[in-house]
PDB file of N, CA and C in Angstrom:
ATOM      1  N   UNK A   1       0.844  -1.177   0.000  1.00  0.00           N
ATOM      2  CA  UNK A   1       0.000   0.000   0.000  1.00  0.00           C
ATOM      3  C   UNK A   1       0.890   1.242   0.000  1.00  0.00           C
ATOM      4  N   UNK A   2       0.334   1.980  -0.698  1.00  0.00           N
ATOM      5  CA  UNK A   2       1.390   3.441  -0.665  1.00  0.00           C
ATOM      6  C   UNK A   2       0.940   4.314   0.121  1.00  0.00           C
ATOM      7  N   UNK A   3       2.211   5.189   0.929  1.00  0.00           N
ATOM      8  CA  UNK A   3       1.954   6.295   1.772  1.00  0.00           C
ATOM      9  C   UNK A   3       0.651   7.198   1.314  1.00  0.00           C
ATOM     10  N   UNK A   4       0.497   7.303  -0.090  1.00  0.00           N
ATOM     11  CA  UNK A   4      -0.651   8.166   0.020  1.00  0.00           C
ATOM     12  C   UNK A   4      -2.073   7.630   0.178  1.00  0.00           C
ATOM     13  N   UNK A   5      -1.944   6.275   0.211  1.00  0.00           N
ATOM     14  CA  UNK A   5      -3.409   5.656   0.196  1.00  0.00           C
ATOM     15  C   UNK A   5      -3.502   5.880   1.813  1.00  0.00           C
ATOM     16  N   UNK A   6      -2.657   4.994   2.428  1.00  0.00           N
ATOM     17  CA  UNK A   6      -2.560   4.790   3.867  1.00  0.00           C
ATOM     18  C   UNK A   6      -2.647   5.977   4.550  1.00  0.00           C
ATOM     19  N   UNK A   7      -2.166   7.278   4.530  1.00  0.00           N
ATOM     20  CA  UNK A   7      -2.860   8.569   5.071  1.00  0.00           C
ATOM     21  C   UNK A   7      -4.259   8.606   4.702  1.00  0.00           C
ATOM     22  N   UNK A   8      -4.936   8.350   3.248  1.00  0.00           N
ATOM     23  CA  UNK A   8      -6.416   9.131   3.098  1.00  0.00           C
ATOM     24  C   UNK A   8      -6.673   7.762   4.257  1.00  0.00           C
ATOM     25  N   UNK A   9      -6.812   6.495   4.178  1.00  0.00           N
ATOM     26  CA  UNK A   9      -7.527   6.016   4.474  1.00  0.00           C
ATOM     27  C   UNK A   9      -7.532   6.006   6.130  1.00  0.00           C
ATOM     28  N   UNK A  10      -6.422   6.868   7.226  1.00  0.00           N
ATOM     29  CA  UNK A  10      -6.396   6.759   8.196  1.00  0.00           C
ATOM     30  C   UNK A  10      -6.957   8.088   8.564  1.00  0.00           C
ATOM     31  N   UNK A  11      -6.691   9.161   7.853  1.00  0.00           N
ATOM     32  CA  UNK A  11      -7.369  10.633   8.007  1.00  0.00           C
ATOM     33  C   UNK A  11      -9.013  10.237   7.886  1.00  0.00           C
ATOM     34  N   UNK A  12      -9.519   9.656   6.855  1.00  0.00           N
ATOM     35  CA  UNK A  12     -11.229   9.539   6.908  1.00  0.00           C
ATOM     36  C   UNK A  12     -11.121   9.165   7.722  1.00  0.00           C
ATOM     37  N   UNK A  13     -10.785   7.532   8.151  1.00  0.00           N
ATOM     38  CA  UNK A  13     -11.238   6.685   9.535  1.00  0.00           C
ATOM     39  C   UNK A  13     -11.721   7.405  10.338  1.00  0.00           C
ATOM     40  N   UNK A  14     -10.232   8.031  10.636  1.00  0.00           N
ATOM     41  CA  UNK A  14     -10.099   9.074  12.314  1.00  0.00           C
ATOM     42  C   UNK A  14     -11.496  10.083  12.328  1.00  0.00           C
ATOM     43  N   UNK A  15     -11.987  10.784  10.962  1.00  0.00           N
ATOM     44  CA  UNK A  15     -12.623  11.666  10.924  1.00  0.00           C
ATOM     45  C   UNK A  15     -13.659  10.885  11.374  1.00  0.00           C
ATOM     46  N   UNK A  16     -14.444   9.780  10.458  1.00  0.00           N
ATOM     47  CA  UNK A  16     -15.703   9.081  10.545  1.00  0.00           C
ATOM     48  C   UNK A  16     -15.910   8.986  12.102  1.00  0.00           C
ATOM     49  N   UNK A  17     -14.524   8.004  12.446  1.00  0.00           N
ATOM     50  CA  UNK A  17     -15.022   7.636  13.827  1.00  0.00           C
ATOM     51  C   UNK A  17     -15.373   8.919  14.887  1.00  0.00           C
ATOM     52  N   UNK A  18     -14.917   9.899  15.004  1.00  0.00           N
ATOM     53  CA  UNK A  18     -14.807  11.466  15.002  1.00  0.00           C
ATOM     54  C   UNK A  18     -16.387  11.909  15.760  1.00  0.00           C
ATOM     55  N   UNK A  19     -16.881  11.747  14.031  1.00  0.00           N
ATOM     56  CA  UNK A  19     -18.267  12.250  13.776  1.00  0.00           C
ATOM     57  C   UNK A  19     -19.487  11.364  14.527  1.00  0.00           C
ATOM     58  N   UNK A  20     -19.105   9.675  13.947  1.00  0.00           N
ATOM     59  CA  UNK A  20     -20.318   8.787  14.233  1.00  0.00           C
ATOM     60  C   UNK A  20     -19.889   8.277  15.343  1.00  0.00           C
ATOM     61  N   UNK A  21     -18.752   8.008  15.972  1.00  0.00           N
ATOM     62  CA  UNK A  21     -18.415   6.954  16.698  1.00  0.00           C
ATOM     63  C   UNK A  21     -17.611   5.576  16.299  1.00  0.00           C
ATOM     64  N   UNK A  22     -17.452   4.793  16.928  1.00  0.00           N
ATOM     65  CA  UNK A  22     -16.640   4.097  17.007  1.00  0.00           C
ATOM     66  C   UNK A  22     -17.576   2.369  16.341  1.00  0.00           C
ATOM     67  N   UNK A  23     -18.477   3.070  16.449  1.00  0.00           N
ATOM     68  CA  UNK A  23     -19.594   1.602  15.077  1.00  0.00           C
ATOM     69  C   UNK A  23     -19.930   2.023  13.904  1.00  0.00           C
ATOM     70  N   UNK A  24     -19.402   3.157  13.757  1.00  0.00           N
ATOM     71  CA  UNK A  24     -19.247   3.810  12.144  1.00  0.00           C
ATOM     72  C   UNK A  24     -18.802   2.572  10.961  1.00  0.00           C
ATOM     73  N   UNK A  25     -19.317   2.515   9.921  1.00  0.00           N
ATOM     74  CA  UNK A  25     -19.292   1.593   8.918  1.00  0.00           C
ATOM     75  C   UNK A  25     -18.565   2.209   7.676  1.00  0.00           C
ATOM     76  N   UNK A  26     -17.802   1.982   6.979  1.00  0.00           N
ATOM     77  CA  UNK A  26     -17.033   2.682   5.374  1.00  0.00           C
ATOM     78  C   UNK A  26     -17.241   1.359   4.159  1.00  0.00           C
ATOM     79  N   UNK A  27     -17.394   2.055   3.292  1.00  0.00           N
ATOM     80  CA  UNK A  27     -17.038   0.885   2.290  1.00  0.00           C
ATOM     81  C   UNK A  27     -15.641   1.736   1.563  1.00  0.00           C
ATOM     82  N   UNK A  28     -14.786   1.202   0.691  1.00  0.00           N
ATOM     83  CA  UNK A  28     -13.547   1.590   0.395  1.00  0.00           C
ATOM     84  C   UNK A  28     -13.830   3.225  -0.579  1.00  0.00           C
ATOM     85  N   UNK A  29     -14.952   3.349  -1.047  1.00  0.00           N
ATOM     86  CA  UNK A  29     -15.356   4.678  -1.729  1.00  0.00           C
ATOM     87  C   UNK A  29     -15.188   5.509  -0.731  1.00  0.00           C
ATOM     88  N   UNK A  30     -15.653   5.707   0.684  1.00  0.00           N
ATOM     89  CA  UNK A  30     -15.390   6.586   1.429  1.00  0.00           C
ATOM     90  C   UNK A  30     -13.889   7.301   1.639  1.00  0.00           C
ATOM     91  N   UNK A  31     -13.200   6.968   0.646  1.00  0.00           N
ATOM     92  CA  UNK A  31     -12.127   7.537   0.619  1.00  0.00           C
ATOM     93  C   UNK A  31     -11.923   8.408  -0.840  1.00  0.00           C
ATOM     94  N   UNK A  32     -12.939   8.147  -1.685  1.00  0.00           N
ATOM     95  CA  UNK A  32     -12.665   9.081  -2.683  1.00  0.00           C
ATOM     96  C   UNK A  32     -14.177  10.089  -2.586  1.00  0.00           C
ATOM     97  N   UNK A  33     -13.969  11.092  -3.903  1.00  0.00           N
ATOM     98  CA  UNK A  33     -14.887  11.899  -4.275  1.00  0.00           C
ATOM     99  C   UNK A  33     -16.050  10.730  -4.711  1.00  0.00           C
ATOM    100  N   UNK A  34     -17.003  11.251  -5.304  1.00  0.00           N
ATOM    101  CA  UNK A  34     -18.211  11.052  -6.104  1.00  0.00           C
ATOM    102  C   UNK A  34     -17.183  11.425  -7.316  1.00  0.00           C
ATOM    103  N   UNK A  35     -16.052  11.151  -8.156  1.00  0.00           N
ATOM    104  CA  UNK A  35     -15.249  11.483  -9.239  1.00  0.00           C
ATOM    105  C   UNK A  35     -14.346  10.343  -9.414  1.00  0.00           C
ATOM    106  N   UNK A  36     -14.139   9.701 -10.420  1.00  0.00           N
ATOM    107  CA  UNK A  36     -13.076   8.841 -10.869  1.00  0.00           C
ATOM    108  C   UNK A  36     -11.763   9.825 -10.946  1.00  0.00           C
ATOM    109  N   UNK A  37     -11.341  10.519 -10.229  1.00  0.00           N
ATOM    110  CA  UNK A  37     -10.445  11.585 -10.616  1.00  0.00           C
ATOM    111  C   UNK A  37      -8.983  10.846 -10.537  1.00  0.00           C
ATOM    112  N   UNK A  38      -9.037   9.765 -10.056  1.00  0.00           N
ATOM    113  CA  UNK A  38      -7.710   9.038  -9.503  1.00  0.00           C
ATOM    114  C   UNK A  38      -8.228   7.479  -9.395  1.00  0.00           C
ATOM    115  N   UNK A  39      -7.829   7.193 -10.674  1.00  0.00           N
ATOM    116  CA  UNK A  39      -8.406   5.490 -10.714  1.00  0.00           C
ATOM    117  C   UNK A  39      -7.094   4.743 -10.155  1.00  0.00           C
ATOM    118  N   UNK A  40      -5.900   4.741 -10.442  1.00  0.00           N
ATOM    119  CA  UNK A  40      -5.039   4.317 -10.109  1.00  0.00           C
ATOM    120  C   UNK A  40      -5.094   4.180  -8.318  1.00  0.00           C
ATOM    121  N   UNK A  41      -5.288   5.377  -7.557  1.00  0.00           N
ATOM    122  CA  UNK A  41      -5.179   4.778  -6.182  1.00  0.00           C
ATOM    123  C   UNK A  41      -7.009   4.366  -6.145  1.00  0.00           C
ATOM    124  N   UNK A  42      -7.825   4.701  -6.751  1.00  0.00           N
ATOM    125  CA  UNK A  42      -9.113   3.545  -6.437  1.00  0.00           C
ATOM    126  C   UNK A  42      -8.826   2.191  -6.377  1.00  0.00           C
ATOM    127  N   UNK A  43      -8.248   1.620  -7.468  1.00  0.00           N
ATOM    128  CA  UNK A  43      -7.985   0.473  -7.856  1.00  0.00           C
ATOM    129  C   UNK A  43      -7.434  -0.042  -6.629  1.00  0.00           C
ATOM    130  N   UNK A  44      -6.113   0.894  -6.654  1.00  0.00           N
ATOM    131  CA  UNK A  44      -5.041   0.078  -5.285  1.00  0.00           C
ATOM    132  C   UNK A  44      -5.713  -0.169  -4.068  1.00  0.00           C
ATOM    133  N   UNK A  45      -6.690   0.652  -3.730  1.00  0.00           N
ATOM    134  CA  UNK A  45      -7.916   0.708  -2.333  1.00  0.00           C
ATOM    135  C   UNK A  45      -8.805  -0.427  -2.750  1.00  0.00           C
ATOM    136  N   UNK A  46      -9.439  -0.336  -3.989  1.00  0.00           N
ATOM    137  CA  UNK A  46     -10.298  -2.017  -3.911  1.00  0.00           C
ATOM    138  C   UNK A  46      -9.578  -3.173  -4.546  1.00  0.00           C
ATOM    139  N   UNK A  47      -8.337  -2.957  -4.634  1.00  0.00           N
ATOM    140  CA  UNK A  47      -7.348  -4.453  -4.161  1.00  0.00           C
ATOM    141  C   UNK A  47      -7.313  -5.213  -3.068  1.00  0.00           C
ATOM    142  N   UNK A  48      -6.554  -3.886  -2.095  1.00  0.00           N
ATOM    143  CA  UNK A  48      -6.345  -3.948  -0.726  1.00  0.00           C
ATOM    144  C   UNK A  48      -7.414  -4.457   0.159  1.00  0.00           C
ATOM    145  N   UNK A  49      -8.407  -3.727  -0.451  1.00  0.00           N
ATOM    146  CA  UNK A  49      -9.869  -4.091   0.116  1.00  0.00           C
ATOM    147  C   UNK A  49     -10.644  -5.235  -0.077  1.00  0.00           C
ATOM    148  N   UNK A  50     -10.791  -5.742  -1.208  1.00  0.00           N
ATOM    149  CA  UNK A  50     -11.204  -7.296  -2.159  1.00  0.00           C
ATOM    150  C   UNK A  50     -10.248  -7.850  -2.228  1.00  0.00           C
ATOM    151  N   UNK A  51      -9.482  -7.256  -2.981  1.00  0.00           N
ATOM    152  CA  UNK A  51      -8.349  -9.098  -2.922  1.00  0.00           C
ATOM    153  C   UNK A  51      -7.705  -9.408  -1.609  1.00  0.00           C
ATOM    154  N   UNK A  52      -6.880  -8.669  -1.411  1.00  0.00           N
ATOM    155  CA  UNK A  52      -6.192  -8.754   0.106  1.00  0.00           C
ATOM    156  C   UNK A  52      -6.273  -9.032   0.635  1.00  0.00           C
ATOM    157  N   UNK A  53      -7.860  -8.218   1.386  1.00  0.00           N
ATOM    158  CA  UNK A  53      -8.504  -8.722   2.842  1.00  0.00           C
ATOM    159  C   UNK A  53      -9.677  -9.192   2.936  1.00  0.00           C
ATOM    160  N   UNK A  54      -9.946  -9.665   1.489  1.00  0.00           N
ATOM    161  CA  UNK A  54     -11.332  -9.937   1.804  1.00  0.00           C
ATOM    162  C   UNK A  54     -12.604  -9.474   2.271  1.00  0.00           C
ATOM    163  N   UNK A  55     -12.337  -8.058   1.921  1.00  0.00           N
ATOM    164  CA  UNK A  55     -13.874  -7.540   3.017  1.00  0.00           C
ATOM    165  C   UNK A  55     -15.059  -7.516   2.189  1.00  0.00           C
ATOM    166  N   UNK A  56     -15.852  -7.580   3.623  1.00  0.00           N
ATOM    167  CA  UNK A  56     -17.328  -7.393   2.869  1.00  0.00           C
ATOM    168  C   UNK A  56     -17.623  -5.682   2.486  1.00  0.00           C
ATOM    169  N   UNK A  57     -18.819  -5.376   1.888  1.00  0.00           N
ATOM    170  CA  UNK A  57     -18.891  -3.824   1.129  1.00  0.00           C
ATOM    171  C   UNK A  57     -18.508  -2.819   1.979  1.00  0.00           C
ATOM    172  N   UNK A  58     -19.574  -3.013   3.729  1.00  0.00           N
ATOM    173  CA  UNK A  58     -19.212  -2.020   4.674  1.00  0.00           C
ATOM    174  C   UNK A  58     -18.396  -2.961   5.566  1.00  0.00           C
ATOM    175  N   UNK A  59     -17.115  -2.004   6.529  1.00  0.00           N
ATOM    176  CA  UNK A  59     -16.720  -2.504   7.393  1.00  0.00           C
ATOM    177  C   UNK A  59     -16.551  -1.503   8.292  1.00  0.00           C
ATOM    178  N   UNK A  60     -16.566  -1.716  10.032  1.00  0.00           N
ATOM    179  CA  UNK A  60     -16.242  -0.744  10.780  1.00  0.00           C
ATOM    180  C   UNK A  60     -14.750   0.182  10.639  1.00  0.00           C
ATOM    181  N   UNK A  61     -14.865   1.655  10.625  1.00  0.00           N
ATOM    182  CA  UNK A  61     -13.704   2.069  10.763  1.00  0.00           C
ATOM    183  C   UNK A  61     -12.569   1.431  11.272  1.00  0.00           C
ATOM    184  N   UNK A  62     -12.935   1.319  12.664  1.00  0.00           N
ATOM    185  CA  UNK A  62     -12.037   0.514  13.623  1.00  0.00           C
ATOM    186  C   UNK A  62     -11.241  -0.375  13.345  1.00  0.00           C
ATOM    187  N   UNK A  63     -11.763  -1.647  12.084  1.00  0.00           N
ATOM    188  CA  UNK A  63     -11.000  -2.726  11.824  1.00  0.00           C
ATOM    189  C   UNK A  63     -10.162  -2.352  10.707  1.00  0.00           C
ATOM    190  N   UNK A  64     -11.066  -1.248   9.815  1.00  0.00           N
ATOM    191  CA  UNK A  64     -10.275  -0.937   8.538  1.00  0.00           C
ATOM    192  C   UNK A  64      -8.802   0.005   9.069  1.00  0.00           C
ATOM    193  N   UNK A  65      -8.771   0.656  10.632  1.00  0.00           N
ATOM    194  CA  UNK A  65      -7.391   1.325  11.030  1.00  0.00           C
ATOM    195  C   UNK A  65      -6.697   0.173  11.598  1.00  0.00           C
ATOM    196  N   UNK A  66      -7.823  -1.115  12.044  1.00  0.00           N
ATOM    197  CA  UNK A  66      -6.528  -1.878  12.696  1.00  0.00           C
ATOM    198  C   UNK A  66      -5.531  -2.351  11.287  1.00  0.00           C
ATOM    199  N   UNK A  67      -6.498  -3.008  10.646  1.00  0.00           N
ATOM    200  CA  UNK A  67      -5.559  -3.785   9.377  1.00  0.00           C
ATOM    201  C   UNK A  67      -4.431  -2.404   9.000  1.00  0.00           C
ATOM    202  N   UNK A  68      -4.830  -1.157   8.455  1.00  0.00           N
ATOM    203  CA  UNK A  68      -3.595  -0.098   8.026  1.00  0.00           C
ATOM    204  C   UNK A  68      -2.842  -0.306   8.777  1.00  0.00           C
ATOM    205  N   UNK A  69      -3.081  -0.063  10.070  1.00  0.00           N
ATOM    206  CA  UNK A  69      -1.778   0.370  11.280  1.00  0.00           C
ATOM    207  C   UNK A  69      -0.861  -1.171  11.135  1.00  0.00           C
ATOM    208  N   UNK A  70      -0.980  -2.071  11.045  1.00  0.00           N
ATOM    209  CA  UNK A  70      -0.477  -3.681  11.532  1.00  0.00           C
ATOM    210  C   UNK A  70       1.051  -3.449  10.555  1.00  0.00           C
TER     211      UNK A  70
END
């Protein structure tokens, strides 16, 4: 995963959990616009996300910072 994925995806987390709490749910879009503006790190996010780790559509913030941080 590259430094720039791994910041957006720990900056939303932090924010989500922030806002909703700590049972807050993301699916891997919550890290981009409503814009294909950057398919290249989409892609790399629903790799990481589908191939990798297997997740289902939504997952709690919480698990999606544990797996980054590990």
């Amino acid at each position: 995963m590259t430094k720039a994925l791994k910041d957006k995806i720990i900056k939303v987390c932090n924010l989500k959990i922030q806002q909703k709490g700590d049972n807050v749910g993301l699916s891997f879009y919550a890290f981009f616009a409503n814009k294909n503006d950057n398919p290249e790190l989409l892609m790399e996010a629903a790799t990481w996300w589908i191939m990798t780790h297997k997740l289902d559509h939504f997952e709690k913030a919480v698990k999606i910072l544990a797996l980054v941080n590990k």
